[in-house]
Every structure is written in C-alpha cells, then in structure tokens.
N, C-alpha and C. Protein backbone atom coordinates (compact mmCIF):
# COMPACT_ATOMS: atom_id res chain seq x y z
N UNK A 1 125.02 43.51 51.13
CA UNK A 1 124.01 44.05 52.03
C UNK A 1 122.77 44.44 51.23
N UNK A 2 121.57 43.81 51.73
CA UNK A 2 120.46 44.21 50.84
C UNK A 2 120.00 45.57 50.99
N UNK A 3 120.44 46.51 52.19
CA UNK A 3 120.04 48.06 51.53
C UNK A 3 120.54 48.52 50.79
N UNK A 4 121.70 48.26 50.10
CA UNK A 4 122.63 48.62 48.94
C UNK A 4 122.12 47.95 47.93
N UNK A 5 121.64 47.11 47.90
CA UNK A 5 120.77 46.21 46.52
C UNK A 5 119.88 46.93 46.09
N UNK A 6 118.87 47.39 46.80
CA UNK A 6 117.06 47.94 46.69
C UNK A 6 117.48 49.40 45.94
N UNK A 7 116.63 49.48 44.87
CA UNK A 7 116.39 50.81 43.94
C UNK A 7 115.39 51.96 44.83
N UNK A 8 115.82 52.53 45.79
CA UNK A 8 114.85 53.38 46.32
C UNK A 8 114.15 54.37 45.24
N UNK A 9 113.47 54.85 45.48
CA UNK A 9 112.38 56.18 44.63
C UNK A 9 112.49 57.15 45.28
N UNK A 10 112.46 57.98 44.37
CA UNK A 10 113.28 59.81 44.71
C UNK A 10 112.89 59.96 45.54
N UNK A 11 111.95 59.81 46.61
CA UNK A 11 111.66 60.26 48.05
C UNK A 11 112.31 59.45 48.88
N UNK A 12 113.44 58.25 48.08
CA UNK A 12 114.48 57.54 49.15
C UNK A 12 113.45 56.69 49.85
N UNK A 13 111.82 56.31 48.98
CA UNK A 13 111.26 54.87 49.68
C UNK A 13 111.20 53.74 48.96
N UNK A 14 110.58 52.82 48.83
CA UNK A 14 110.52 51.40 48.89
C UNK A 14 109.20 50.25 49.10
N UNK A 15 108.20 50.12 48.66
CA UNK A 15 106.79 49.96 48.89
C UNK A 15 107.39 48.46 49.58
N UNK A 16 106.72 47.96 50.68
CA UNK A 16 106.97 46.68 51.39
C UNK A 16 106.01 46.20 51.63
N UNK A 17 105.42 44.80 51.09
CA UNK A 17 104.25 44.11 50.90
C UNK A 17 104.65 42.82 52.00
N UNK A 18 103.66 42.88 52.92
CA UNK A 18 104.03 42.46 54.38
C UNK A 18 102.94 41.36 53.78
N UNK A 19 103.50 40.15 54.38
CA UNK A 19 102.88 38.60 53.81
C UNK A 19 103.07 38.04 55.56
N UNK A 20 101.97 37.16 55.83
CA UNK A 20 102.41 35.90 56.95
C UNK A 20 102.84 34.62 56.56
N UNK A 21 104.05 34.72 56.89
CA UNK A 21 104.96 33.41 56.45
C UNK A 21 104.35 32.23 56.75
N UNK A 22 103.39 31.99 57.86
CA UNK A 22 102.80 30.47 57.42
C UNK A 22 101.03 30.30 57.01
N UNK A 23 100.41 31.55 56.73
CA UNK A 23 99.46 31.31 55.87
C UNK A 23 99.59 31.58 54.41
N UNK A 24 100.45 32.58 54.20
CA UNK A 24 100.88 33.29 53.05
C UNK A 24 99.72 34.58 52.70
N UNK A 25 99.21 34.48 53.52
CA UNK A 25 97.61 35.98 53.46
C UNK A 25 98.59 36.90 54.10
N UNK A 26 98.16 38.21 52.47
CA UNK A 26 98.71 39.63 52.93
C UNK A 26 98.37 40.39 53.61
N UNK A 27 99.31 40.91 54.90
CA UNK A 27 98.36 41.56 55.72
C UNK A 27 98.39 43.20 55.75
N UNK A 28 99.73 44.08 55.02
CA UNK A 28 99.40 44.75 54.43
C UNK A 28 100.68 45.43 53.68
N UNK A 29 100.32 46.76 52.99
CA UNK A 29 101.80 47.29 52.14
C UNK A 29 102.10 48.79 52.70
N UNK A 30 103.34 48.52 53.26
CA UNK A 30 103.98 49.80 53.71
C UNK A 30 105.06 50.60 53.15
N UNK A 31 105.58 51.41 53.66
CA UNK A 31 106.86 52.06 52.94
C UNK A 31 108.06 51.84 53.51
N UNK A 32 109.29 51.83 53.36
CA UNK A 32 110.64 51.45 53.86
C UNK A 32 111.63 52.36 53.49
N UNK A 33 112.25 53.08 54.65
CA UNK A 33 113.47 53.91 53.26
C UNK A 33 114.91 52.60 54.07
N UNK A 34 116.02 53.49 53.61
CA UNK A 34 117.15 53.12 54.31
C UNK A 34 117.39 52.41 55.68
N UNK A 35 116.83 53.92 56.56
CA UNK A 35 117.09 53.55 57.38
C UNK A 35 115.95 52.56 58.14
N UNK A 36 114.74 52.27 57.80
CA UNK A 36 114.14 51.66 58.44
C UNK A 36 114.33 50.23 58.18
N UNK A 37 114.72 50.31 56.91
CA UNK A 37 115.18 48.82 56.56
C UNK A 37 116.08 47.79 57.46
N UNK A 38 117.06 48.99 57.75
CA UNK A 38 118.09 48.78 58.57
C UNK A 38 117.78 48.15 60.22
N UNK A 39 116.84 49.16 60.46
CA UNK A 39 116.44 48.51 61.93
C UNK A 39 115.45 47.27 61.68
N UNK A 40 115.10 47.22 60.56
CA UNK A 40 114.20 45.76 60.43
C UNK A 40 115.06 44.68 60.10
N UNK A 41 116.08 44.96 60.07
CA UNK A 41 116.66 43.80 59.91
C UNK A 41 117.81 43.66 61.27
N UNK A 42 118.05 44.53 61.62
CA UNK A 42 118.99 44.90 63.08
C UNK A 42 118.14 44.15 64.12
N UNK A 43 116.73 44.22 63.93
CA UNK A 43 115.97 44.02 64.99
C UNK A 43 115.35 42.94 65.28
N UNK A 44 115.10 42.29 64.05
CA UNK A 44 114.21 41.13 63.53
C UNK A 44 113.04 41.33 63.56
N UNK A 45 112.42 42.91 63.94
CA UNK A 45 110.63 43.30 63.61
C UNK A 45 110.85 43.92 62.49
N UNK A 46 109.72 44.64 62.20
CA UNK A 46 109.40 45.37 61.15
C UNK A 46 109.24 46.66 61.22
N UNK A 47 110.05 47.83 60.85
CA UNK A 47 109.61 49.47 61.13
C UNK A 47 109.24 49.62 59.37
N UNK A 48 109.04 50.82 59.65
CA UNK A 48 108.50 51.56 58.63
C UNK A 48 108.81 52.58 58.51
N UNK A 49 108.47 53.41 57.31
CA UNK A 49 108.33 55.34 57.58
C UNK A 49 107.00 55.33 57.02
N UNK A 50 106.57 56.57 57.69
CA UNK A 50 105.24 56.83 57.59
C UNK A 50 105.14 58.24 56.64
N UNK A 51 104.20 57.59 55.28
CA UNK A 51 104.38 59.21 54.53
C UNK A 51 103.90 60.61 55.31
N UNK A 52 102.57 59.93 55.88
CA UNK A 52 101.76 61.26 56.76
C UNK A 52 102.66 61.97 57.71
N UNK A 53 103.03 60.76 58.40
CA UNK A 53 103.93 61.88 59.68
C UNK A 53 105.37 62.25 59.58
N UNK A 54 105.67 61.21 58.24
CA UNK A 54 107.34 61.62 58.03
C UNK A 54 108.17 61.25 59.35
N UNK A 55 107.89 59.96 59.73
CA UNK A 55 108.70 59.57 60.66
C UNK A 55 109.01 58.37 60.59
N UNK A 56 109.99 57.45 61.51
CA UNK A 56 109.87 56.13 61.70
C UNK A 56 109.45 55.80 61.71
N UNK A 57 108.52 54.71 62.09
CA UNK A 57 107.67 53.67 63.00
C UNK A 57 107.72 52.40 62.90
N UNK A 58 107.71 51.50 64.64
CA UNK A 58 108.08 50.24 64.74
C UNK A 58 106.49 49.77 64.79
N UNK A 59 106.25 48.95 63.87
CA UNK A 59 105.14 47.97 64.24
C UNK A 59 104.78 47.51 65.20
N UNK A 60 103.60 47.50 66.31
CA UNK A 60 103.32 47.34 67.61
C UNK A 60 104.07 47.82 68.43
N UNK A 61 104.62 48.97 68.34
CA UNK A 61 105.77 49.49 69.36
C UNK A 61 104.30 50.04 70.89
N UNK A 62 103.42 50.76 69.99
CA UNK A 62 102.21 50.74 70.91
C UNK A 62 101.21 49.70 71.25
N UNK A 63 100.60 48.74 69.79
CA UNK A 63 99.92 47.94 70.10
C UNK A 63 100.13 46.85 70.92
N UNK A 64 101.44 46.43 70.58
CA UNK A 64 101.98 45.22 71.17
C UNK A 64 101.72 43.92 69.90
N UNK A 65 101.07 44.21 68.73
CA UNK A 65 101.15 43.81 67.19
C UNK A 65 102.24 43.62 66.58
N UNK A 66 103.31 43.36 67.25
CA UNK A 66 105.06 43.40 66.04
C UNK A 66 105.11 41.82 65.43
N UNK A 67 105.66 42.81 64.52
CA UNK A 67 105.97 41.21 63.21
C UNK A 67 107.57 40.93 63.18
N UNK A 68 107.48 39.37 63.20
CA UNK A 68 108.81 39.28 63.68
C UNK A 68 108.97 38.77 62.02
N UNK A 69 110.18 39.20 61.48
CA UNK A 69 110.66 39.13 60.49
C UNK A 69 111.33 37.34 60.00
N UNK A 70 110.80 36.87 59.15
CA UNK A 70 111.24 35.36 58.57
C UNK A 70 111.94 35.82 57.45
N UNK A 71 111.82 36.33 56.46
CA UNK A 71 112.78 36.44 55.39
C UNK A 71 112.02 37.71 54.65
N UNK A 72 113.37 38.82 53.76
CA UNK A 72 112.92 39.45 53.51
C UNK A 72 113.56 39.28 51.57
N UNK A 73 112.60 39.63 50.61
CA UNK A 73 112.71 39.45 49.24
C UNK A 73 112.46 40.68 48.61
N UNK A 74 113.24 40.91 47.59
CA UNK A 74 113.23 41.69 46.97
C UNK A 74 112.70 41.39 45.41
N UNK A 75 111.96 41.86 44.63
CA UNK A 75 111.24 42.05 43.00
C UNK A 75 112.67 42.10 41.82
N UNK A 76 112.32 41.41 40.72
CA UNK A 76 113.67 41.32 39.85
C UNK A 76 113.86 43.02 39.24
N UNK A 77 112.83 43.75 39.96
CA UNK A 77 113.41 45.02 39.33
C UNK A 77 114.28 45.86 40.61
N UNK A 78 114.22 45.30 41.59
CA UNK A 78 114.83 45.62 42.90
C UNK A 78 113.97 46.78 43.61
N UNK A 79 113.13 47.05 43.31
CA UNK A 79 112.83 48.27 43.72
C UNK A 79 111.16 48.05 44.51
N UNK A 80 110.71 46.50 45.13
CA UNK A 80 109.75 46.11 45.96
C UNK A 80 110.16 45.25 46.94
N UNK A 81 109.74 45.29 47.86
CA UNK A 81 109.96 44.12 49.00
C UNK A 81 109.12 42.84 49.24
N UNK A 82 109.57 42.61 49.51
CA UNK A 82 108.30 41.01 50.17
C UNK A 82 109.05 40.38 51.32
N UNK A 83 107.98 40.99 52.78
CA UNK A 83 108.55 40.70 53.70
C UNK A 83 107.70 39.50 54.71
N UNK A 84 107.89 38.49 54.66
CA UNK A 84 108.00 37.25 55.52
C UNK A 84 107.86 37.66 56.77
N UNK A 85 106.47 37.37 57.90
CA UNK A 85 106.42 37.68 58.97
C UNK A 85 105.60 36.90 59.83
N UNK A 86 106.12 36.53 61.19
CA UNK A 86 105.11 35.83 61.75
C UNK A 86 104.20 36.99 62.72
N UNK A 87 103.51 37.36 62.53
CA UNK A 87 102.46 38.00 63.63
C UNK A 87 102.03 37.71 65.21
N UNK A 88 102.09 38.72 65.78
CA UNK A 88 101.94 39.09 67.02
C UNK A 88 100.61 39.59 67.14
N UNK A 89 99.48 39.34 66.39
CA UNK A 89 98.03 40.10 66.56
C UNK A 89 97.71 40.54 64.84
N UNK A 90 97.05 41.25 65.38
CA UNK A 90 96.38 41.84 63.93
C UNK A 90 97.29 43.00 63.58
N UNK A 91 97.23 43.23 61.83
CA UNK A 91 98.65 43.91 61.38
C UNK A 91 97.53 45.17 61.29
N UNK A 92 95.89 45.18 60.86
CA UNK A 92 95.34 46.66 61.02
C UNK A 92 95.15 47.46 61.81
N UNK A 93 95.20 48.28 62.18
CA UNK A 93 95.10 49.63 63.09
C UNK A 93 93.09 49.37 63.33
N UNK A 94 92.34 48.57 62.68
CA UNK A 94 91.27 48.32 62.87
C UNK A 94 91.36 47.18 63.58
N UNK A 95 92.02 46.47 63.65
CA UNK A 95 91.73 45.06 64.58
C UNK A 95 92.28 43.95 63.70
N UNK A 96 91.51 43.98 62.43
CA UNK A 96 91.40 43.13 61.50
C UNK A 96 92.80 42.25 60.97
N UNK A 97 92.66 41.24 60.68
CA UNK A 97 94.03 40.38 61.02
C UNK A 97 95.01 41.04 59.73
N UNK A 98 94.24 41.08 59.11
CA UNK A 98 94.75 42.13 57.10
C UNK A 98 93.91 43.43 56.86
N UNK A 99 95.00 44.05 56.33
CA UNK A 99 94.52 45.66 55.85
C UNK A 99 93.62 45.43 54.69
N UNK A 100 94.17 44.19 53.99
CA UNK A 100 92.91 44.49 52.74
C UNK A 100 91.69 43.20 52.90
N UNK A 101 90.30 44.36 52.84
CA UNK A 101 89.55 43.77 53.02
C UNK A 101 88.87 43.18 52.35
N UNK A 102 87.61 42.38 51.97
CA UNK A 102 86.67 41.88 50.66
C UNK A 102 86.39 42.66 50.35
N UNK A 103 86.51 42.96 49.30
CA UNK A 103 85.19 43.86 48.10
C UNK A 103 84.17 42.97 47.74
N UNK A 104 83.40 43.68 46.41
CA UNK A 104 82.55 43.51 45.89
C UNK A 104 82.36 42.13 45.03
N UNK A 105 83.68 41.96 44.48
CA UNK A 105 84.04 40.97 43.90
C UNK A 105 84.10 39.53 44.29
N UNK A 106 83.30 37.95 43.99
CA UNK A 106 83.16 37.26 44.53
C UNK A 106 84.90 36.46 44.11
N UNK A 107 85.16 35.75 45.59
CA UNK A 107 86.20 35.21 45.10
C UNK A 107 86.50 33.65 45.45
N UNK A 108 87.80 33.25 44.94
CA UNK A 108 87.55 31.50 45.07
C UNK A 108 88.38 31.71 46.79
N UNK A 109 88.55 30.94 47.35
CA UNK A 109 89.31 30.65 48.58
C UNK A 109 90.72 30.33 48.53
N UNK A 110 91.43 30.83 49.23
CA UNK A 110 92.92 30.76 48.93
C UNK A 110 93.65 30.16 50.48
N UNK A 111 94.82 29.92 50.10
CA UNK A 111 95.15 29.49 51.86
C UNK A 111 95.00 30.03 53.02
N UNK A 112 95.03 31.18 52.93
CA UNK A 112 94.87 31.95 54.10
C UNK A 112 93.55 32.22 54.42
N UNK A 113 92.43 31.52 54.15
CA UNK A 113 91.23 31.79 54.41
C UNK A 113 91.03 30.35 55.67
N UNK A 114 92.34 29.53 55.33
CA UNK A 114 92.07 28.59 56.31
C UNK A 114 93.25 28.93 57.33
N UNK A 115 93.75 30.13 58.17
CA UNK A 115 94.38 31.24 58.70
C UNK A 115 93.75 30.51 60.09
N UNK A 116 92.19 30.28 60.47
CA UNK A 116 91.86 29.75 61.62
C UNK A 116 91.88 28.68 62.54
N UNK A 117 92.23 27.43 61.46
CA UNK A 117 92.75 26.54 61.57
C UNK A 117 94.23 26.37 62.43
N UNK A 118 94.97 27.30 61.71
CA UNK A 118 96.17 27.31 62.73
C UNK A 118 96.01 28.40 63.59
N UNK A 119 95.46 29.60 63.79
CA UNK A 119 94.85 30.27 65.14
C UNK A 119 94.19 29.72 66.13
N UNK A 120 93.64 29.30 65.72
CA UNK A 120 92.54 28.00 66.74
C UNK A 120 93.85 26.81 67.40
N UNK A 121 94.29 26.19 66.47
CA UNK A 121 95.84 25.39 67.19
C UNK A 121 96.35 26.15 68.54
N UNK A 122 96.86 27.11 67.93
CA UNK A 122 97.53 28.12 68.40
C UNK A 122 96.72 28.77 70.24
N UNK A 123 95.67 28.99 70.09
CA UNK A 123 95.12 29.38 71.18
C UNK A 123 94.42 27.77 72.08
N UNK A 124 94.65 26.69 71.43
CA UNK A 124 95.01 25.19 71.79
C UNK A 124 95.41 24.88 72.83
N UNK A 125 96.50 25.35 72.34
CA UNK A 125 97.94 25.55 72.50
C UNK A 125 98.60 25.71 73.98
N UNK A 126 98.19 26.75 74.22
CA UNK A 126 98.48 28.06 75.29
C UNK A 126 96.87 27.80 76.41
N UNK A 127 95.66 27.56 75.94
CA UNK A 127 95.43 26.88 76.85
C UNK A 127 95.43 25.39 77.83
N UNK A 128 96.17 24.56 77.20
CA UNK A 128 97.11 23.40 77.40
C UNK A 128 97.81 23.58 78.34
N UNK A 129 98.95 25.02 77.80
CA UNK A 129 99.91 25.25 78.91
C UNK A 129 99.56 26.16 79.46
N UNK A 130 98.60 26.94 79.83
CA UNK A 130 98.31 28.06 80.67
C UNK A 130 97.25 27.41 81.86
N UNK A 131 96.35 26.44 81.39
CA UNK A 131 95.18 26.50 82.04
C UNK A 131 94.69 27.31 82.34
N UNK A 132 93.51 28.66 81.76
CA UNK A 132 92.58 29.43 82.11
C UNK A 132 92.03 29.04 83.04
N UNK A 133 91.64 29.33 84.29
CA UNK A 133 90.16 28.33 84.98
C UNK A 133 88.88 29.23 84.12
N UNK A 134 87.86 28.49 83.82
CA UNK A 134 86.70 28.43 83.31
C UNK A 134 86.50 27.91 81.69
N UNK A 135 87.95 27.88 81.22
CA UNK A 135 87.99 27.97 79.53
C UNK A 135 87.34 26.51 79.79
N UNK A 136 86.80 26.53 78.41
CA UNK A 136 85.98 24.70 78.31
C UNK A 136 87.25 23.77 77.72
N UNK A 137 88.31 24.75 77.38
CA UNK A 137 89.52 23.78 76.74
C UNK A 137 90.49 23.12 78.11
N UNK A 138 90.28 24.45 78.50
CA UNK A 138 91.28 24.11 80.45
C UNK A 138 90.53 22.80 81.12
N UNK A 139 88.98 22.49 80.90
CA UNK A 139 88.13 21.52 81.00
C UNK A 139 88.73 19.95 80.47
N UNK A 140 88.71 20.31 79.17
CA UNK A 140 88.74 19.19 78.59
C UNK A 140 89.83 18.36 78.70
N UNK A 141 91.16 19.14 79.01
CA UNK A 141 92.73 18.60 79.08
C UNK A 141 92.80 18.50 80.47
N UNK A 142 91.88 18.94 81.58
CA UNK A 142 91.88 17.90 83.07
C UNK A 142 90.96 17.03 83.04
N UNK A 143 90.27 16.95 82.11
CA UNK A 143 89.65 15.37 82.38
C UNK A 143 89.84 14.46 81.66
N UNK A 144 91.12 14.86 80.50
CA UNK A 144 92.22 14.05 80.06
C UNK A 144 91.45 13.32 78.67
N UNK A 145 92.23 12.19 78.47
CA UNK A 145 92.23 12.07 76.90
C UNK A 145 91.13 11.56 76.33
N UNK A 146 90.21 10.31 77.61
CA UNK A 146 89.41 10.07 77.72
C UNK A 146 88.26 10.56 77.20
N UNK A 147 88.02 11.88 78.26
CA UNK A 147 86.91 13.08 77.92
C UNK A 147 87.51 13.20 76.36
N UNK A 148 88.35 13.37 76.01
CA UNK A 148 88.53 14.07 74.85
C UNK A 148 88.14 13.26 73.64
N UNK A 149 88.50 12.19 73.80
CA UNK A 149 87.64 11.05 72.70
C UNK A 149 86.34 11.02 72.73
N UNK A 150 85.76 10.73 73.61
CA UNK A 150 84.28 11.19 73.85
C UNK A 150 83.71 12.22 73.23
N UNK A 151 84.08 12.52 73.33
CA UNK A 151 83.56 13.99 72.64
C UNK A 151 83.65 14.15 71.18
N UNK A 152 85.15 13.70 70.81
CA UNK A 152 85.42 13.69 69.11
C UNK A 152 84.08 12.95 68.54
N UNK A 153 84.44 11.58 69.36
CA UNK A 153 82.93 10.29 68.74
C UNK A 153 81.43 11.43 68.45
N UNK A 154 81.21 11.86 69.54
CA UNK A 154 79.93 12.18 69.56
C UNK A 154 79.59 13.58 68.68
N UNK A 155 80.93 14.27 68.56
CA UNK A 155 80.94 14.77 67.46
C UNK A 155 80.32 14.53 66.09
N UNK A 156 81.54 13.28 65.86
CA UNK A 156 81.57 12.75 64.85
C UNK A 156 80.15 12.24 64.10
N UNK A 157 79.53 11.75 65.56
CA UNK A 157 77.84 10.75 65.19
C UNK A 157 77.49 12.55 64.78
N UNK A 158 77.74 13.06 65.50
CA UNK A 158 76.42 14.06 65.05
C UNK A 158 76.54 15.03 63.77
N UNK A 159 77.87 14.91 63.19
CA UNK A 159 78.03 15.34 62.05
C UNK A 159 77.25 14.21 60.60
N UNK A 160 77.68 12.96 60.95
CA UNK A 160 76.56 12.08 60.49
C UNK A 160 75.11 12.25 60.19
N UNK A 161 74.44 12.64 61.69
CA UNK A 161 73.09 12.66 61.60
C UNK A 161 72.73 14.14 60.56
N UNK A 162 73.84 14.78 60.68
CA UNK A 162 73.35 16.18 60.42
C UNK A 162 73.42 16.20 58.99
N UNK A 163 74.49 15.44 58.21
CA UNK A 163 74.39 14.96 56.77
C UNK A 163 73.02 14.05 56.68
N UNK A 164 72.93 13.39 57.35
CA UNK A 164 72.21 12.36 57.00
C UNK A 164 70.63 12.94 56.84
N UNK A 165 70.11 13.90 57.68
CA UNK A 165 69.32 15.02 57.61
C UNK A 165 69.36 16.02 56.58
N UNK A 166 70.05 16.25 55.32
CA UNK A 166 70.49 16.76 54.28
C UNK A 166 70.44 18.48 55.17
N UNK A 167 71.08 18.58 56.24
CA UNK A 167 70.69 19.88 56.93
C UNK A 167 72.20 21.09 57.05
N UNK A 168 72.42 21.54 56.31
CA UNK A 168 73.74 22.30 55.81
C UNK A 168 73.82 22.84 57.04
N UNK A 169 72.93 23.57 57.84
CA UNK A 169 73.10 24.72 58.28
C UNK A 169 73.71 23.97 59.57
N UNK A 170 73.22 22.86 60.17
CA UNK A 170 73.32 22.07 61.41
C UNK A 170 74.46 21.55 60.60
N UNK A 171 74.83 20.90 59.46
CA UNK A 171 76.08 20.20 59.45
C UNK A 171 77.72 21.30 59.45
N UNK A 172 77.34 22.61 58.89
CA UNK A 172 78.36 23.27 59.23
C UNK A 172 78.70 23.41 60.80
N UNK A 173 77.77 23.66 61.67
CA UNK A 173 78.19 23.47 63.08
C UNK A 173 78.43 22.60 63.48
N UNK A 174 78.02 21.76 63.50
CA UNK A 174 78.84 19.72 63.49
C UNK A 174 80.21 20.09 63.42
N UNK A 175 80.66 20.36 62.15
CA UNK A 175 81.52 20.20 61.45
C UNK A 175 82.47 21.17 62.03
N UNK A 176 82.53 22.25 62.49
CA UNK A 176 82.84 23.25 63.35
C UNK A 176 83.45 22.42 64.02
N UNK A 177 82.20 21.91 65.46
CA UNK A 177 82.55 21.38 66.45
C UNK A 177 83.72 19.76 66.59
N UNK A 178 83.63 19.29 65.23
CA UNK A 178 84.81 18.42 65.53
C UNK A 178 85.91 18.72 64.79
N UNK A 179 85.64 19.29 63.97
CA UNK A 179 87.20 20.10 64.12
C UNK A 179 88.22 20.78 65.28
N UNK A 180 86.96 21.60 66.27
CA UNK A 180 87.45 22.14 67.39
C UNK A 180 88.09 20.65 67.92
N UNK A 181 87.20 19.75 68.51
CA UNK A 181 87.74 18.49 69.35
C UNK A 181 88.55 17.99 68.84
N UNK A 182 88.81 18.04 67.65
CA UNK A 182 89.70 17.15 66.57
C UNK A 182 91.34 17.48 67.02
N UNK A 183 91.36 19.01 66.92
CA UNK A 183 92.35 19.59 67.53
C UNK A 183 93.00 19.70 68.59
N UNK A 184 92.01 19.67 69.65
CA UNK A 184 92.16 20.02 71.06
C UNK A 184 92.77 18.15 71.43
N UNK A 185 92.73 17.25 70.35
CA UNK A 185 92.77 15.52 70.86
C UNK A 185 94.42 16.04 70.17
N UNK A 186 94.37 16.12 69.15
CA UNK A 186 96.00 16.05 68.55
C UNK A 186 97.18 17.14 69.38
N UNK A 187 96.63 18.49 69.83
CA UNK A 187 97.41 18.75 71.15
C UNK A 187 97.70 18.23 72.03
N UNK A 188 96.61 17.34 72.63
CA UNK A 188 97.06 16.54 73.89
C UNK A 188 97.52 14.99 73.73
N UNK A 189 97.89 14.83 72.09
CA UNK A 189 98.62 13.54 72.19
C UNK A 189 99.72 14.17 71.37
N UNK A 190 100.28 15.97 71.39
CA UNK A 190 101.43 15.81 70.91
C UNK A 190 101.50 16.14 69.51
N UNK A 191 100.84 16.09 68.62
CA UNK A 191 100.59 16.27 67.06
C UNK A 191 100.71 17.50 66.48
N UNK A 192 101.48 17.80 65.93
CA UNK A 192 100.93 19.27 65.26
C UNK A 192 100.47 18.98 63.99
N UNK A 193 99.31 20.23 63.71
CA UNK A 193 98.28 20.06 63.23
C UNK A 193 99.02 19.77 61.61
N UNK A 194 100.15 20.57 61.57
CA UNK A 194 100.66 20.83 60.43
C UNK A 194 101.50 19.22 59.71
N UNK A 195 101.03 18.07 60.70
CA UNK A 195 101.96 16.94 60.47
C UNK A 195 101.00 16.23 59.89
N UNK A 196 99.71 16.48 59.67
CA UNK A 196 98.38 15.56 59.48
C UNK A 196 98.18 16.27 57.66
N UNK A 197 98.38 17.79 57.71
CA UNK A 197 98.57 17.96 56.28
C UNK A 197 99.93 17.86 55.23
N UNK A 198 100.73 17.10 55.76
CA UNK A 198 101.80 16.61 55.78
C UNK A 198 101.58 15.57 54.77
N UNK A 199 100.97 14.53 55.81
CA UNK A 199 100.42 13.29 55.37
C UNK A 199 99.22 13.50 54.06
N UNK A 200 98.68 14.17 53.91
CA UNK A 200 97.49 14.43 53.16
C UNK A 200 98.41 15.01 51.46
N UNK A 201 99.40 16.26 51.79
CA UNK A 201 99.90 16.16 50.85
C UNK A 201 100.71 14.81 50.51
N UNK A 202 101.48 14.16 50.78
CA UNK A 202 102.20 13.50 50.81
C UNK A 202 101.42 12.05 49.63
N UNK A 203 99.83 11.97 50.57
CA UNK A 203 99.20 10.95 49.39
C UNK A 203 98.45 11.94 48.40
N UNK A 204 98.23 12.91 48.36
CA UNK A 204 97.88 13.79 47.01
C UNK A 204 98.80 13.48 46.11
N UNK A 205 100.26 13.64 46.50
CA UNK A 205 101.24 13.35 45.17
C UNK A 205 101.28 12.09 44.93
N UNK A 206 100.99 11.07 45.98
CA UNK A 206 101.34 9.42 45.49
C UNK A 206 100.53 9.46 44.48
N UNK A 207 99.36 9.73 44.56
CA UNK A 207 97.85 9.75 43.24
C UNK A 207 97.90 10.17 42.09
C-alpha cells in the first residue's frame, strides 16, 4: 500500500506536485497527509489538507474543478508525490488553468504551452455533440463537411497571401484560423487530433 511507502514529515505531511497527465503542465503543489491520501485514492479525485485551515479538502468539491486521478508517483527518497491528473477546469482558485504563473524570466516553450490545442479539440468536441444554437461550430457541423472544406481551403489561401505579404501579424491570425477549421474537419471525419501527432512523431524517428 503506497501510504505505508511515503516518508511523511513531522507534521504527518507530504508535498504533492499535481501535473496534467496529457499536457504534462504543472498545475500546482499541495500537501497530503495519510488520510487524505487515502481518500484520493478511495475516490479517484484528489483531496488535500490545508496548512491554513488544518482541514481536509476535496478539490472542486465547491468549484466543480476536481481532478480525476491517472497515476500517482512517488520521489526515490519517498517522501514527494507526483500526481497524474486529468482536469475538470482550472486547478487555481484564480481561474487560471496553473498556480504557477510567468515571471520575469524569459522562457523556451514546453508542451504544455500547446495545452490549447487539445482544449480547443475538446470544446470541438462537445459542440459536435451538444449543438449550442448560435455557436459558429454548431454552424459549421450542420452544413456538414462540405462547408467545412471550404473553409479549411480558404483558410489555407489566406494564410498564403498573408506569408506571401511578409505580414506576421495577419499571418498569425491566418494561422489561428486554420488550425481552428483544421480541427473542427478532423472531428467531423472522426480523427483525433492526437492520431495526426502520432504520425508526425512516427516520421521524426524514421529521419
């Protein structure tokens, strides 16, 4: 049993560094004793104890924010966590999808900066199967696949012109915009997005 494994610290806690299992961006680090461990794994969310209030607490038990637990790891000194989670919303009490924010410091880009890519899928997704009336996506998937090529193309020309115009500022929105269509075409023929970087790794290693 892994609460019998973990080296707690004389206050009987446990620092738990909360990761999203499919971007790998940290969203933030909490505390764990015994027993909360216990219900995080009883439960398949995530609780906590809270130093300030000296109590339990279940993740989104108010927000409706709970992290459903993918795998939980422990540090070769036993005494840290690393907990695997898929998210239900944003893990900050500010909104923000991660507790830690940019500083000052310039930095290179890491996977989880492309976090929108599969959010954007994701809200795809659900308007596919929800149909909003007014969403422009609820639009595009009743006037079927058709409309939806159309649109990629003309995308596409206009990401062209917008290079071809040496015009960054117009080609990042291009570029935006067929990505959006790009997506919204591979939902409605079935694709997940994650099968196209599949393929991409797949000829990175042939090379």
């Amino acid at each position: 049993m892994i609460t019998e494994e973990i080296r707690f610290d004389e206050k009987g806690l446990v620092p738990a560094i909360i990761q999203d299992a499919d971007t790998l961006e940290v969203l933030t680090l909490a505390y764990m004793n015994k027993e909360s461990l216990e219900k995080t794994l009883e439960s398949g969310e995530t609780w906590f104890y809270s130093r300030s209030r000296q109590e339990l607490w279940h993740k989104g038990a108010t927000s409706g924010n709970t992290q459903a637990v993918v795998s939980i790891k422990y540090d070769c000194d036993q005494d840290a966590l690393l907990v695997a989670v898929q998210p239900k919303g944003p893990a900050c009490h500010t909104g923000a999808v991660s507790c830690f924010s940019e500083g000052p410091i310039e930095r290179t880009l890491t996977l989880a900066d492309y976090q929108i890519l599969q959010t954007l899928e994701k809200v795809i997704v659900e308007r596919e199967r929800e149909r909003p009336e007014g969403a422009y996506t609820t639009y595009l998937f009743e006037k079927g696949v058709d409309k939806i090529l159309k649109k990629v193309g003309e995308e596409a020309a206009e990401v062209i012109i917008a290079a071809k115009n040496r015009n960054q500022e117009e080609l990042k929105w291009e570029a935006a915009d067929l990505l959006y269509h790009l997506q919204v075409l591979l939902v409605e023929q079935g694709l997940p997005f994650k099968e196209v970087l599949k393929t991409l790794e797949e000829r990175h290693k042939s090379r």
